[in-house]
PDB file of N, CA and C in Angstrom:
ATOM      1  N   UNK A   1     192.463 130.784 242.427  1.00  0.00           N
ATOM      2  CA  UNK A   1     191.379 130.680 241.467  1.00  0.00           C
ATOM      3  C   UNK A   1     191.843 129.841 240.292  1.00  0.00           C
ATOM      4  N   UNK A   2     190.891 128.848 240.016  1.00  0.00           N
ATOM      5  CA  UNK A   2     191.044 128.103 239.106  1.00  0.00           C
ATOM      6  C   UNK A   2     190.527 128.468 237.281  1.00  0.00           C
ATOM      7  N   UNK A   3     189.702 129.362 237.648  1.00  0.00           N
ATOM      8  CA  UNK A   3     188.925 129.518 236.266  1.00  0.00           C
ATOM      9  C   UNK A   3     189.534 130.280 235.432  1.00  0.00           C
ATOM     10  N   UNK A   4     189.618 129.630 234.323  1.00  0.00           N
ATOM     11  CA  UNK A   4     190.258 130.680 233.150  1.00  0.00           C
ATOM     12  C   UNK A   4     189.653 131.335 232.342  1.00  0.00           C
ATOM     13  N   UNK A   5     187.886 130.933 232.141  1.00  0.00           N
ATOM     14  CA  UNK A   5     187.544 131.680 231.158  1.00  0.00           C
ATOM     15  C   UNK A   5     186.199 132.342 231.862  1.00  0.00           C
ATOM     16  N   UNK A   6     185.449 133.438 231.169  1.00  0.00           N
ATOM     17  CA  UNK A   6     184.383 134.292 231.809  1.00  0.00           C
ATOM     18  C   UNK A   6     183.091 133.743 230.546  1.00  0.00           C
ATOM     19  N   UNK A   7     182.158 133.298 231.115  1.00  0.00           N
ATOM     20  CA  UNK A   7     181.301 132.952 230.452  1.00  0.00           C
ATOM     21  C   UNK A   7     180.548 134.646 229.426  1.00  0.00           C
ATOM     22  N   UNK A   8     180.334 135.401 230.435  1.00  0.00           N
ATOM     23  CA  UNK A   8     179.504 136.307 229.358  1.00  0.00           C
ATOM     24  C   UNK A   8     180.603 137.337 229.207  1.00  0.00           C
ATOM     25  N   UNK A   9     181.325 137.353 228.386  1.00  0.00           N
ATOM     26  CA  UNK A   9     182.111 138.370 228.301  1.00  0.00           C
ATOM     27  C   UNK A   9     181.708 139.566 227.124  1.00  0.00           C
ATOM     28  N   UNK A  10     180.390 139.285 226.328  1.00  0.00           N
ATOM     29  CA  UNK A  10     179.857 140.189 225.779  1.00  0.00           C
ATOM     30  C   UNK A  10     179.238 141.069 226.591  1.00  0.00           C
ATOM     31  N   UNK A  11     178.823 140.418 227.805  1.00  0.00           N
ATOM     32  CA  UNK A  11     177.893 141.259 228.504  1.00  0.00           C
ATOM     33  C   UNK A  11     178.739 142.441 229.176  1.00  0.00           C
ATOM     34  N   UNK A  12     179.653 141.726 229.651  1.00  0.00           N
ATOM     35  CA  UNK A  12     180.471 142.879 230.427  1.00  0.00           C
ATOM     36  C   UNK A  12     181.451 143.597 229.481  1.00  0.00           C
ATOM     37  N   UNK A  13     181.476 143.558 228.110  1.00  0.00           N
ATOM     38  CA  UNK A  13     182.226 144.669 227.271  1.00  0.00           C
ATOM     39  C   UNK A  13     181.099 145.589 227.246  1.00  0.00           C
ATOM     40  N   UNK A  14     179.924 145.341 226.820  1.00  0.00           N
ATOM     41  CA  UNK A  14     179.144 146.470 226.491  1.00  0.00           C
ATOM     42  C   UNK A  14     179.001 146.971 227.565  1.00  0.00           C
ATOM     43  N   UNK A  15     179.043 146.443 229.086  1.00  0.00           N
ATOM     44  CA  UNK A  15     178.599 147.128 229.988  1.00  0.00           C
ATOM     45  C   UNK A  15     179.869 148.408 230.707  1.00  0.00           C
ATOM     46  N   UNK A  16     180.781 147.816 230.010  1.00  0.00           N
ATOM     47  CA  UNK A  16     182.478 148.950 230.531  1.00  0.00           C
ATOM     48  C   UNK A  16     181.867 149.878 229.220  1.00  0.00           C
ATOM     49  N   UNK A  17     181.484 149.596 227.868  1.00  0.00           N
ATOM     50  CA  UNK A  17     181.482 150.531 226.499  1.00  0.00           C
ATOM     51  C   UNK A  17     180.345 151.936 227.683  1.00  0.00           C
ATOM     52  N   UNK A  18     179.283 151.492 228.629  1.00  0.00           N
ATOM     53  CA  UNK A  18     178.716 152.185 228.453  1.00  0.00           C
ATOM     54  C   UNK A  18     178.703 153.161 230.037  1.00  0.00           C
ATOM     55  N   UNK A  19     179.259 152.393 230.849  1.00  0.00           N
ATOM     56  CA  UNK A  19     179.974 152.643 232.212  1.00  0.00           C
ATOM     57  C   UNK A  19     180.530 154.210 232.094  1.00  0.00           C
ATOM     58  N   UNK A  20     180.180 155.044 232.647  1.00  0.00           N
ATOM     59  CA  UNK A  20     180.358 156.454 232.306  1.00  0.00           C
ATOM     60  C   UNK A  20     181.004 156.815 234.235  1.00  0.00           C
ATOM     61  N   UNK A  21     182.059 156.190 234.652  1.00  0.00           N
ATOM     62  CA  UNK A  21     182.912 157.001 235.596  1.00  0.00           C
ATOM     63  C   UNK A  21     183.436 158.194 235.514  1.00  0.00           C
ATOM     64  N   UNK A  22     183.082 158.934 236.751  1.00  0.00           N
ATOM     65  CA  UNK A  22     184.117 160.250 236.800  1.00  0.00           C
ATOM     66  C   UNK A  22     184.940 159.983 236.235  1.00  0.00           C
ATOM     67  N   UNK A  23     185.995 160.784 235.629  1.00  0.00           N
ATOM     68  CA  UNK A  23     187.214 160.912 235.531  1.00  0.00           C
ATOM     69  C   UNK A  23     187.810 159.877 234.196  1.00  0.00           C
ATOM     70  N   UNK A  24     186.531 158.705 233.902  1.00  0.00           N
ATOM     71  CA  UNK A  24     187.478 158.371 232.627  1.00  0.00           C
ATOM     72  C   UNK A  24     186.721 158.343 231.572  1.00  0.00           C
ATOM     73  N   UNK A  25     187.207 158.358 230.406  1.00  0.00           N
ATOM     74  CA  UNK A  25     187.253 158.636 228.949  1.00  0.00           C
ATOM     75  C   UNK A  25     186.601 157.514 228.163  1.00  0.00           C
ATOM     76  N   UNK A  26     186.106 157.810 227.107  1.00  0.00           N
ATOM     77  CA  UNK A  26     185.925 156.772 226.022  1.00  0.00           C
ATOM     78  C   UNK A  26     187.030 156.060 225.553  1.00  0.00           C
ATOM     79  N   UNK A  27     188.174 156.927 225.842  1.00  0.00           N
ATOM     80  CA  UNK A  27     189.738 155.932 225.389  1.00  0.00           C
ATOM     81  C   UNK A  27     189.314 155.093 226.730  1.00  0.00           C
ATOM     82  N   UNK A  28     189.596 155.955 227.580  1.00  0.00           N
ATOM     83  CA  UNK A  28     189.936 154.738 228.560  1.00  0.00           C
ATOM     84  C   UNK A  28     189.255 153.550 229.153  1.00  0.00           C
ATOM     85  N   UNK A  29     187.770 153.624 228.400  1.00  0.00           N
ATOM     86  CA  UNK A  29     186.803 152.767 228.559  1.00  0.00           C
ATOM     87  C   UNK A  29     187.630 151.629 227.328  1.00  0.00           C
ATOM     88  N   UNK A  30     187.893 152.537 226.399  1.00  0.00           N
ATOM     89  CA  UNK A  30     188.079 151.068 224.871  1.00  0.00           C
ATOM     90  C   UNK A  30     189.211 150.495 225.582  1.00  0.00           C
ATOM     91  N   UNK A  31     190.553 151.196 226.066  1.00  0.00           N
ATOM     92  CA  UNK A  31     191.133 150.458 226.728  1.00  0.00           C
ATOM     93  C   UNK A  31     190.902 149.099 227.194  1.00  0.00           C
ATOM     94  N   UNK A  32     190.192 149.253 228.811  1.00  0.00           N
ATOM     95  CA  UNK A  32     190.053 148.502 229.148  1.00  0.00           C
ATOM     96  C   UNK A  32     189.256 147.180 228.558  1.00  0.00           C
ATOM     97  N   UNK A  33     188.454 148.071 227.621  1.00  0.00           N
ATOM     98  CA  UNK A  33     187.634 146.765 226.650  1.00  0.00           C
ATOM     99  C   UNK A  33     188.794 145.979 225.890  1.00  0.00           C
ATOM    100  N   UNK A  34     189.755 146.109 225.407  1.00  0.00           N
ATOM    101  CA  UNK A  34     190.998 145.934 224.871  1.00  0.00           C
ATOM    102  C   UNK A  34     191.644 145.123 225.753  1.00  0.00           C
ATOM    103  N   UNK A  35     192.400 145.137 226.976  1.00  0.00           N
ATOM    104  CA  UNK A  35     192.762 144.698 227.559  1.00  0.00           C
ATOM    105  C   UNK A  35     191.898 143.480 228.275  1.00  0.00           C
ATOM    106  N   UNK A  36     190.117 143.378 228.679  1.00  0.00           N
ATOM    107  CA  UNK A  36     189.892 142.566 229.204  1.00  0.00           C
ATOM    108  C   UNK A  36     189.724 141.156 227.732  1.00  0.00           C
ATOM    109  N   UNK A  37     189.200 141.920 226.771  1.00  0.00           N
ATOM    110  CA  UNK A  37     189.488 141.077 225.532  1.00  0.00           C
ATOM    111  C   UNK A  37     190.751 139.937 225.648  1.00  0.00           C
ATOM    112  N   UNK A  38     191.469 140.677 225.654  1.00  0.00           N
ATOM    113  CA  UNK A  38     193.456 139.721 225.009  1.00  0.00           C
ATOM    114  C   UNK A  38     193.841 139.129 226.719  1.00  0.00           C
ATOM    115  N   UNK A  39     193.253 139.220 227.549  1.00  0.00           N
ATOM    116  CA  UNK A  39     192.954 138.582 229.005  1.00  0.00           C
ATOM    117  C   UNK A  39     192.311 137.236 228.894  1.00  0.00           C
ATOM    118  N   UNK A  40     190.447 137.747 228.085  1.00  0.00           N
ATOM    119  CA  UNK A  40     189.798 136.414 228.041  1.00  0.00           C
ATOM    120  C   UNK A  40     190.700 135.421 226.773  1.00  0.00           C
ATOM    121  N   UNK A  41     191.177 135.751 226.075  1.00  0.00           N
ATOM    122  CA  UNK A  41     192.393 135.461 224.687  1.00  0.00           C
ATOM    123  C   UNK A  41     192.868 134.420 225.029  1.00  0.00           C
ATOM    124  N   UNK A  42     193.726 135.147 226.136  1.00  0.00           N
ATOM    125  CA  UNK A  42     195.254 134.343 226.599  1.00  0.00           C
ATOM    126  C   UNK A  42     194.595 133.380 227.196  1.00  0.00           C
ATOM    127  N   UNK A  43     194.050 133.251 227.795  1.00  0.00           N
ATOM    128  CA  UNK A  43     193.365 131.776 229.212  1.00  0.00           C
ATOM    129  C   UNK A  43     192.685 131.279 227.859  1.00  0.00           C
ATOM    130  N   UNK A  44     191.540 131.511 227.026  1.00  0.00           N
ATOM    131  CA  UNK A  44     191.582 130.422 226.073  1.00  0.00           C
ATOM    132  C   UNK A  44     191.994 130.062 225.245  1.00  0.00           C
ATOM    133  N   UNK A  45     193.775 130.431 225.285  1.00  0.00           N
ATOM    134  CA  UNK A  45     194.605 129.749 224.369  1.00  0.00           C
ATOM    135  C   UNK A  45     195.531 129.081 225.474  1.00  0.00           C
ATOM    136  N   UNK A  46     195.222 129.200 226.977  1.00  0.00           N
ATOM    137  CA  UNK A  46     195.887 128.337 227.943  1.00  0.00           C
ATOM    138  C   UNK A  46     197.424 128.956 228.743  1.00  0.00           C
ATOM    139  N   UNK A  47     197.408 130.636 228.200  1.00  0.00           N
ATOM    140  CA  UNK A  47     198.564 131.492 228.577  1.00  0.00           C
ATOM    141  C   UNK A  47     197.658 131.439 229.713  1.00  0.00           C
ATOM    142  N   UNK A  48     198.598 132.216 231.194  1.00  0.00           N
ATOM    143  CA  UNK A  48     198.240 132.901 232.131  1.00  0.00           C
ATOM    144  C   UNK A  48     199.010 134.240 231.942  1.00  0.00           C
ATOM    145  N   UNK A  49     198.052 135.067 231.631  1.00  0.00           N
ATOM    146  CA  UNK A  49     198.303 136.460 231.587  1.00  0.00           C
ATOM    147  C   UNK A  49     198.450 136.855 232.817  1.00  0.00           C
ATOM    148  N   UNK A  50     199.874 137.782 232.588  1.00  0.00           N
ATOM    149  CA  UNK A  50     200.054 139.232 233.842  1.00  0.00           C
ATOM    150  C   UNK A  50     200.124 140.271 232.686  1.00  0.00           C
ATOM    151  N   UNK A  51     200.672 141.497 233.990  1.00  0.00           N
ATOM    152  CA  UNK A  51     200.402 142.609 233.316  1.00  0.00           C
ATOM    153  C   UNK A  51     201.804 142.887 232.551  1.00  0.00           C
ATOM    154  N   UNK A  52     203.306 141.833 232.716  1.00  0.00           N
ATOM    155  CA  UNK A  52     204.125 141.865 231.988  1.00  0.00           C
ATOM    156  C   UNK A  52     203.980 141.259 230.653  1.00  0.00           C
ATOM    157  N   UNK A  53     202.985 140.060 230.808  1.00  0.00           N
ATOM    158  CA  UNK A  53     203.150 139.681 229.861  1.00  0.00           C
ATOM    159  C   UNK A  53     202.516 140.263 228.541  1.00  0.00           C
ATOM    160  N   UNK A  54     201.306 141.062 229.239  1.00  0.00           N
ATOM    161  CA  UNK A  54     200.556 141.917 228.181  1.00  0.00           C
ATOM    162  C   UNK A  54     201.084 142.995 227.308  1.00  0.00           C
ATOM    163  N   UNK A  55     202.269 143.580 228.421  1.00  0.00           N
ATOM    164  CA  UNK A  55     203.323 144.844 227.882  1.00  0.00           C
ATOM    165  C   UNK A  55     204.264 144.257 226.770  1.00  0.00           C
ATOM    166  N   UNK A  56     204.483 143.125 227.159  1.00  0.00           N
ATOM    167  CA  UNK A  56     205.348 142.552 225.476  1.00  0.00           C
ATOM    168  C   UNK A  56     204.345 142.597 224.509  1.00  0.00           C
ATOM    169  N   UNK A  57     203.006 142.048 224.472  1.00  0.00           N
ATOM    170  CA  UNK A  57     202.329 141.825 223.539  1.00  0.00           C
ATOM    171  C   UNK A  57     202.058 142.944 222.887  1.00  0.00           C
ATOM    172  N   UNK A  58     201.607 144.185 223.221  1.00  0.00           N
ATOM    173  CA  UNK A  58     201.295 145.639 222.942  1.00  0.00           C
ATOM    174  C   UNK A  58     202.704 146.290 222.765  1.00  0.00           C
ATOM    175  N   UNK A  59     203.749 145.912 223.276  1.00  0.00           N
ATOM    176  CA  UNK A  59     205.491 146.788 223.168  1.00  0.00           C
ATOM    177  C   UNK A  59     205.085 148.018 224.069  1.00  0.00           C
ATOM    178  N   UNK A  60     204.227 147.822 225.027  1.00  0.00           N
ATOM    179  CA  UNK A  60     204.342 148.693 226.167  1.00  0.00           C
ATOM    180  C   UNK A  60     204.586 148.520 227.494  1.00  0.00           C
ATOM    181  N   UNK A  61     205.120 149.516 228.103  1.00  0.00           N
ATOM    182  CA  UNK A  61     205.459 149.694 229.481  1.00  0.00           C
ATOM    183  C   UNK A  61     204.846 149.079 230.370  1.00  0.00           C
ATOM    184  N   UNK A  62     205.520 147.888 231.078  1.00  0.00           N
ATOM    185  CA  UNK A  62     204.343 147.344 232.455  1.00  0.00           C
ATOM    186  C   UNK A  62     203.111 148.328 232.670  1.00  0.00           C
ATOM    187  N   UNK A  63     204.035 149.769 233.346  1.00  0.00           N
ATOM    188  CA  UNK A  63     203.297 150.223 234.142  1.00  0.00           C
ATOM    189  C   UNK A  63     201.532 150.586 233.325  1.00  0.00           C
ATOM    190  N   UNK A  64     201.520 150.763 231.887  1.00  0.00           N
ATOM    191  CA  UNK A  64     200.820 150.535 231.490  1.00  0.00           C
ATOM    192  C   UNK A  64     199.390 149.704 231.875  1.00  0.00           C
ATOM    193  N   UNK A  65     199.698 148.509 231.694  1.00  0.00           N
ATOM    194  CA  UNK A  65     199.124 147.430 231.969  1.00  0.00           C
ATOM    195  C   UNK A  65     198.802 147.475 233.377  1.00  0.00           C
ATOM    196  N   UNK A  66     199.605 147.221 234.023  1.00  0.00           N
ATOM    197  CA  UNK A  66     199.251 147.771 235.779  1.00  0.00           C
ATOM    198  C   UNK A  66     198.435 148.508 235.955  1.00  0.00           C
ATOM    199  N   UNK A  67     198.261 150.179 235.339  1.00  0.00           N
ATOM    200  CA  UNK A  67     197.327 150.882 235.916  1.00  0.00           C
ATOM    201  C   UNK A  67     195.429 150.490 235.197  1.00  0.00           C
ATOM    202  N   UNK A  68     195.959 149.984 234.244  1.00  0.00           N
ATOM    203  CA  UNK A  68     194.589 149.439 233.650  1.00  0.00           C
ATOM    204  C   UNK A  68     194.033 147.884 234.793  1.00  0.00           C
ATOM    205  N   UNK A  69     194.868 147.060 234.868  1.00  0.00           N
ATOM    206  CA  UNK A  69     194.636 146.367 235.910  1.00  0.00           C
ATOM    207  C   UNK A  69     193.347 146.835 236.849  1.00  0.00           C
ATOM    208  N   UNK A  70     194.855 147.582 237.337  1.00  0.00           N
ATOM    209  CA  UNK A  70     194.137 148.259 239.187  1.00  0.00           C
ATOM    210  C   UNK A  70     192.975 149.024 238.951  1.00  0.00           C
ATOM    211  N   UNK A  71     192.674 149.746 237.627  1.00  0.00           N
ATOM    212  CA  UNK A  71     191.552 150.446 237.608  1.00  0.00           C
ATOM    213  C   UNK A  71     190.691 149.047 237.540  1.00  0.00           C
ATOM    214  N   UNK A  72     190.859 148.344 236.789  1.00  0.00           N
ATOM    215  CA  UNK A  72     189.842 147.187 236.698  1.00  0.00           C
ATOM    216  C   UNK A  72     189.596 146.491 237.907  1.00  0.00           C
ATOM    217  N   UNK A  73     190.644 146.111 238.498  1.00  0.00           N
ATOM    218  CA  UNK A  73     190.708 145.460 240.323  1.00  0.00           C
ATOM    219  C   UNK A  73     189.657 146.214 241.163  1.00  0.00           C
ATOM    220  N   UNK A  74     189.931 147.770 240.946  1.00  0.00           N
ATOM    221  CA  UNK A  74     189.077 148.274 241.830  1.00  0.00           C
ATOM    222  C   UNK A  74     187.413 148.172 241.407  1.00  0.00           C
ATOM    223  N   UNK A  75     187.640 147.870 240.270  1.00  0.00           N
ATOM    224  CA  UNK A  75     185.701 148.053 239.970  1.00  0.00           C
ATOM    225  C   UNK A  75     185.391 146.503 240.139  1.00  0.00           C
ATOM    226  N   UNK A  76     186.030 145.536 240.709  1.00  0.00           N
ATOM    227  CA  UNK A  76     185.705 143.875 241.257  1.00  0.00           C
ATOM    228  C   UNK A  76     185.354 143.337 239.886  1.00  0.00           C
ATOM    229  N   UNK A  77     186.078 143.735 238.823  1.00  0.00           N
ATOM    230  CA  UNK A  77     186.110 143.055 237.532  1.00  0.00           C
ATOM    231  C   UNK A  77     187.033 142.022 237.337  1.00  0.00           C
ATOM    232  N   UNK A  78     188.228 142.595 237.468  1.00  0.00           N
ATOM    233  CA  UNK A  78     189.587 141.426 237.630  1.00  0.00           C
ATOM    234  C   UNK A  78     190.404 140.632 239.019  1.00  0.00           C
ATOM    235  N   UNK A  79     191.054 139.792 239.420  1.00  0.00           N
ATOM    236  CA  UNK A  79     191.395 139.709 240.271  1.00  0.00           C
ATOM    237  C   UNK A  79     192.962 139.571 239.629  1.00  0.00           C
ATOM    238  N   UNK A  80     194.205 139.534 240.431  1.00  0.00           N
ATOM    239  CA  UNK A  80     195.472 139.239 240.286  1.00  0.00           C
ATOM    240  C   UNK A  80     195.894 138.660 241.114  1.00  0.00           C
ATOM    241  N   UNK A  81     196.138 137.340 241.122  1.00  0.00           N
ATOM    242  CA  UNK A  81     195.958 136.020 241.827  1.00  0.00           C
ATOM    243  C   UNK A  81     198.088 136.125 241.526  1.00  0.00           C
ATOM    244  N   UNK A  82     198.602 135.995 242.978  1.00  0.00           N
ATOM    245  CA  UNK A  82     200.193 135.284 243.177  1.00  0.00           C
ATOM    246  C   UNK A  82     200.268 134.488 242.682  1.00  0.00           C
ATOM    247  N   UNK A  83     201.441 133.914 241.707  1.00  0.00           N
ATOM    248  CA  UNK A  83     201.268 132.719 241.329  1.00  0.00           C
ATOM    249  C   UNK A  83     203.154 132.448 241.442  1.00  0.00           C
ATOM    250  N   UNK A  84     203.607 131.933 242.389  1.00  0.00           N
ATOM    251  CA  UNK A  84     205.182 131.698 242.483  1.00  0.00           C
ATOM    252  C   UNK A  84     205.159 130.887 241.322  1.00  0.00           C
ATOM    253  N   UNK A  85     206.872 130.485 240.712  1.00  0.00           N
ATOM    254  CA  UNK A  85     207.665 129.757 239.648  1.00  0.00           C
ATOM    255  C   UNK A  85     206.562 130.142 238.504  1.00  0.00           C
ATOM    256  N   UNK A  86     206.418 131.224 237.713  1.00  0.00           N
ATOM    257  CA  UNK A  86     205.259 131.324 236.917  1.00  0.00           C
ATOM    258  C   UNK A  86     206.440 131.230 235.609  1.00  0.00           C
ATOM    259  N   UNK A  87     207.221 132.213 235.534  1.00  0.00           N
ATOM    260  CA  UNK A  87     208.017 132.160 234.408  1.00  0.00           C
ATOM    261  C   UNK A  87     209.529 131.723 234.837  1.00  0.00           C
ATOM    262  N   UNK A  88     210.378 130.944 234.601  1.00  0.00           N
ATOM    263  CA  UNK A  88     211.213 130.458 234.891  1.00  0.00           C
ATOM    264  C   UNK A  88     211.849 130.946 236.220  1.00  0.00           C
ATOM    265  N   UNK A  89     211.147 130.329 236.947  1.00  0.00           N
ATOM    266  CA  UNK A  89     210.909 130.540 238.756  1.00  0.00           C
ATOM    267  C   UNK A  89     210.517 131.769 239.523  1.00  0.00           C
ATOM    268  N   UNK A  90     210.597 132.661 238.198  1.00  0.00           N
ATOM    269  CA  UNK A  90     209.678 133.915 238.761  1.00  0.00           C
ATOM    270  C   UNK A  90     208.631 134.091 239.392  1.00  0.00           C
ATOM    271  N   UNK A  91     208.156 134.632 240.297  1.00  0.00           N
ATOM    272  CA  UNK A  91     206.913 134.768 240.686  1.00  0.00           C
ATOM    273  C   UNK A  91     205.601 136.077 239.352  1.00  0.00           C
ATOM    274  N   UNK A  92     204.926 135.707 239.650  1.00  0.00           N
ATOM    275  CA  UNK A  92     204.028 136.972 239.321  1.00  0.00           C
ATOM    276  C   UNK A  92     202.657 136.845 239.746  1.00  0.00           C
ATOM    277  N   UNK A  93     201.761 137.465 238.978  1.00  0.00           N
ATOM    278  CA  UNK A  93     200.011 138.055 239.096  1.00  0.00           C
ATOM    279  C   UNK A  93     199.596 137.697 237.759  1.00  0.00           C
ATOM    280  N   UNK A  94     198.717 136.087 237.814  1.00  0.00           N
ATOM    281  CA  UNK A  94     197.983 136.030 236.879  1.00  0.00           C
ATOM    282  C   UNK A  94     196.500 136.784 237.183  1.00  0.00           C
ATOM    283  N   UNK A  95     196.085 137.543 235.549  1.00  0.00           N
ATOM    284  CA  UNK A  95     194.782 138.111 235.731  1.00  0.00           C
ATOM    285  C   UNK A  95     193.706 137.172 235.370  1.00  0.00           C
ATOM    286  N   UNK A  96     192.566 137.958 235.593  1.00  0.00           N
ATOM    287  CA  UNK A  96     191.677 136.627 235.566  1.00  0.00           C
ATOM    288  C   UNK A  96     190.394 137.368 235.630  1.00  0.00           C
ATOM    289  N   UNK A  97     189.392 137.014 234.741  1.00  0.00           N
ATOM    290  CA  UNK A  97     187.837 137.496 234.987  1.00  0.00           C
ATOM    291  C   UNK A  97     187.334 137.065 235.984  1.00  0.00           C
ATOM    292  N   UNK A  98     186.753 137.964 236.676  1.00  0.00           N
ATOM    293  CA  UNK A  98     186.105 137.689 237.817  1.00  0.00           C
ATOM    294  C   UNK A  98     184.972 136.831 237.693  1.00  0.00           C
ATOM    295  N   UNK A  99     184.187 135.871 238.211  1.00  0.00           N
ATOM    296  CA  UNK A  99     183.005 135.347 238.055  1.00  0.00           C
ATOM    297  C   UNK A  99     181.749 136.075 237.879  1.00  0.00           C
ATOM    298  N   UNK A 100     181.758 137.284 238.906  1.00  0.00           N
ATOM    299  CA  UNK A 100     181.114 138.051 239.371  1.00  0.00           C
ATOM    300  C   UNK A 100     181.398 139.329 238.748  1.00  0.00           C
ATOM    301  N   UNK A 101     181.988 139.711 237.838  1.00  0.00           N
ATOM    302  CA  UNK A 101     182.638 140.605 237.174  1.00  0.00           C
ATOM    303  C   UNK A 101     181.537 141.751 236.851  1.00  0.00           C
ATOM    304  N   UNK A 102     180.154 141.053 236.264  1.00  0.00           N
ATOM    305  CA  UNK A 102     179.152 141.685 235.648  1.00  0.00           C
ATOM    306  C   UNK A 102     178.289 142.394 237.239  1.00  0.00           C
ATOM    307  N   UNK A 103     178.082 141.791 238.228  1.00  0.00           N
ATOM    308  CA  UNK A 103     177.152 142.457 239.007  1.00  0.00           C
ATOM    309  C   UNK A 103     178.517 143.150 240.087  1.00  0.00           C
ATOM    310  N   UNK A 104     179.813 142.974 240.162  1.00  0.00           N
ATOM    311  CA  UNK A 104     180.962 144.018 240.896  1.00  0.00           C
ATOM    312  C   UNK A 104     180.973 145.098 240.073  1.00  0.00           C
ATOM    313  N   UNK A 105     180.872 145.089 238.632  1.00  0.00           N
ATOM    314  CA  UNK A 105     180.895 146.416 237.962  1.00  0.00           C
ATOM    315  C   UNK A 105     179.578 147.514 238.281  1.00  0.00           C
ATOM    316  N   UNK A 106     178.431 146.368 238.046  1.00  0.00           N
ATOM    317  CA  UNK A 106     177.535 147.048 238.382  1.00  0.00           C
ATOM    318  C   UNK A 106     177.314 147.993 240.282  1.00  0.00           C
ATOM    319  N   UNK A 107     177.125 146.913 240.768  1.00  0.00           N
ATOM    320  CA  UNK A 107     177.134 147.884 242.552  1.00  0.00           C
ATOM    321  C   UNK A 107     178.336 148.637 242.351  1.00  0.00           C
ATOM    322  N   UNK A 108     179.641 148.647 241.587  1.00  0.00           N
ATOM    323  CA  UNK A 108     180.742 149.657 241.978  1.00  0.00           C
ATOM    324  C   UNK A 108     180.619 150.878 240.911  1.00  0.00           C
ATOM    325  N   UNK A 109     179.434 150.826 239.976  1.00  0.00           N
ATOM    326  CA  UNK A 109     178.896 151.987 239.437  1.00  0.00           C
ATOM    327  C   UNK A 109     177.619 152.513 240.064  1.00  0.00           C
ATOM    328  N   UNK A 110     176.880 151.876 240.603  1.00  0.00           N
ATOM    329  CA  UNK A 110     176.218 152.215 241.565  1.00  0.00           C
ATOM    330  C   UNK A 110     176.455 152.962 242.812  1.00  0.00           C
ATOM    331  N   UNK A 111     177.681 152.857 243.435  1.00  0.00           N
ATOM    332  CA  UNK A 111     178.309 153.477 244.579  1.00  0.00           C
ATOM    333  C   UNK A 111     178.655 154.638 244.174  1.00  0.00           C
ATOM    334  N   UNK A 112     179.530 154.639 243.211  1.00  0.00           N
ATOM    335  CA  UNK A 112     180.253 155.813 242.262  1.00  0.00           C
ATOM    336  C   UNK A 112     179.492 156.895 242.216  1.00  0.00           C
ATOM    337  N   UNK A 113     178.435 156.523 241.111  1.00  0.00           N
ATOM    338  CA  UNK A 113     178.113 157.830 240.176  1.00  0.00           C
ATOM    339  C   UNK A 113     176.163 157.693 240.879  1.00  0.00           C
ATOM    340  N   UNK A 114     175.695 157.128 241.651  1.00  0.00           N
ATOM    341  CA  UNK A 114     174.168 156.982 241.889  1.00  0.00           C
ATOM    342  C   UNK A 114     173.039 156.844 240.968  1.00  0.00           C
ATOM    343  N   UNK A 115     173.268 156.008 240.258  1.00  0.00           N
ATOM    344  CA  UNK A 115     173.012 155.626 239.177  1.00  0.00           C
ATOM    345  C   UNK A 115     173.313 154.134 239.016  1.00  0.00           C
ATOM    346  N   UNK A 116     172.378 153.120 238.030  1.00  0.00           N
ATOM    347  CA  UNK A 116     172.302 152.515 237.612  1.00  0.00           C
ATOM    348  C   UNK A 116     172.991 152.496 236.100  1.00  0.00           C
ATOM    349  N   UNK A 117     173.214 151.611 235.385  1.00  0.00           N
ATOM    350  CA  UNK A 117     174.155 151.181 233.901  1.00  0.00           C
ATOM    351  C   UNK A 117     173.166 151.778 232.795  1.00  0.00           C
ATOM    352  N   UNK A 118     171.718 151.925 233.181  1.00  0.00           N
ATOM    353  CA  UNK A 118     170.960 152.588 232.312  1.00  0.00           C
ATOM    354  C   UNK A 118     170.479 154.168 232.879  1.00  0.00           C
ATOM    355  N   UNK A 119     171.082 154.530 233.416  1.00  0.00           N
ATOM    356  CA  UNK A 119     170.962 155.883 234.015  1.00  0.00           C
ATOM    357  C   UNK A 119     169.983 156.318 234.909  1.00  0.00           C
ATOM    358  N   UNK A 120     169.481 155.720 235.495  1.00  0.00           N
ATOM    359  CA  UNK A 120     168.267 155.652 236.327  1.00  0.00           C
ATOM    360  C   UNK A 120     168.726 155.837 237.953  1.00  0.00           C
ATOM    361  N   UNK A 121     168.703 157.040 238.326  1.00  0.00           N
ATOM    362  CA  UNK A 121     168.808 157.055 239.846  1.00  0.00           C
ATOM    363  C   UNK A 121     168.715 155.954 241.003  1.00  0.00           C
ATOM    364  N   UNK A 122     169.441 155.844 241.896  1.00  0.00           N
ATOM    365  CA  UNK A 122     169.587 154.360 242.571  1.00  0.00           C
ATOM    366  C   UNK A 122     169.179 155.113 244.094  1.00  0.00           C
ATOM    367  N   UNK A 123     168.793 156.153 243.900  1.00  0.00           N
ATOM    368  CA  UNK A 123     168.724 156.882 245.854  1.00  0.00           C
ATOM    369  C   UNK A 123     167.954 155.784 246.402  1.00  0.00           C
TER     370      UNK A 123
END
């Protein structure tokens, strides 16, 4: 994947602010609003963000960053694209807004919870 930046990225913060999954939190919603933020950041200042590089920026633990990732991976918001010789011949996983970010969140809250983003039953 070539694209670095996500055109509506207002749309899809408010739509994680209001995204009500089992199991996670209003932290863990700002989180990820946090993290996809300093994501769209880095690509338009021309970084390729991973999830190491985010843990320096915050002074936290990869694994950190990783599990916010993968929660995001799984809702077809982010992708983590291989990228060999990334940091002085290292390999890693640049992240990246999905194109499709806004209607993967949506059908993967739809599947979830049966419901629509405005609360409206989807049977």
């Amino acid at each position: 994947m070539t694209q670095t930046q996500f055109d509506d990225l207002d749309k899809l913060l408010r739509m994680i602010a209001v995204s009500y999954f089992p199991d996670e939190t209003a932290s863990t919603r700002l989180r990820q609003i946090a993290f996809l933020n300093l994501v769209h950041l880095e690509h338009r200042q021309g970084a390729k963000p991973t999830a190491r590089s985010l843990s320096r920026l915050f002074n936290a633990p990869p694994s950190q960053m990783d599990s916010l990732a993968m929660s995001l991976e799984a809702k077809g918001v982010i992708e983590r694209i291989h990228t060999p010789a990334l940091t002085k011949g290292k390999p890693g996983k640049v992240i990246y807004i999905k194109p499709d970010a806004i209607e993967a969140l949506e059908a993967r809250y739809r599947q979830v919870t049966e419901q629509d983003l405005n609360g409206n039953a989807t049977s």
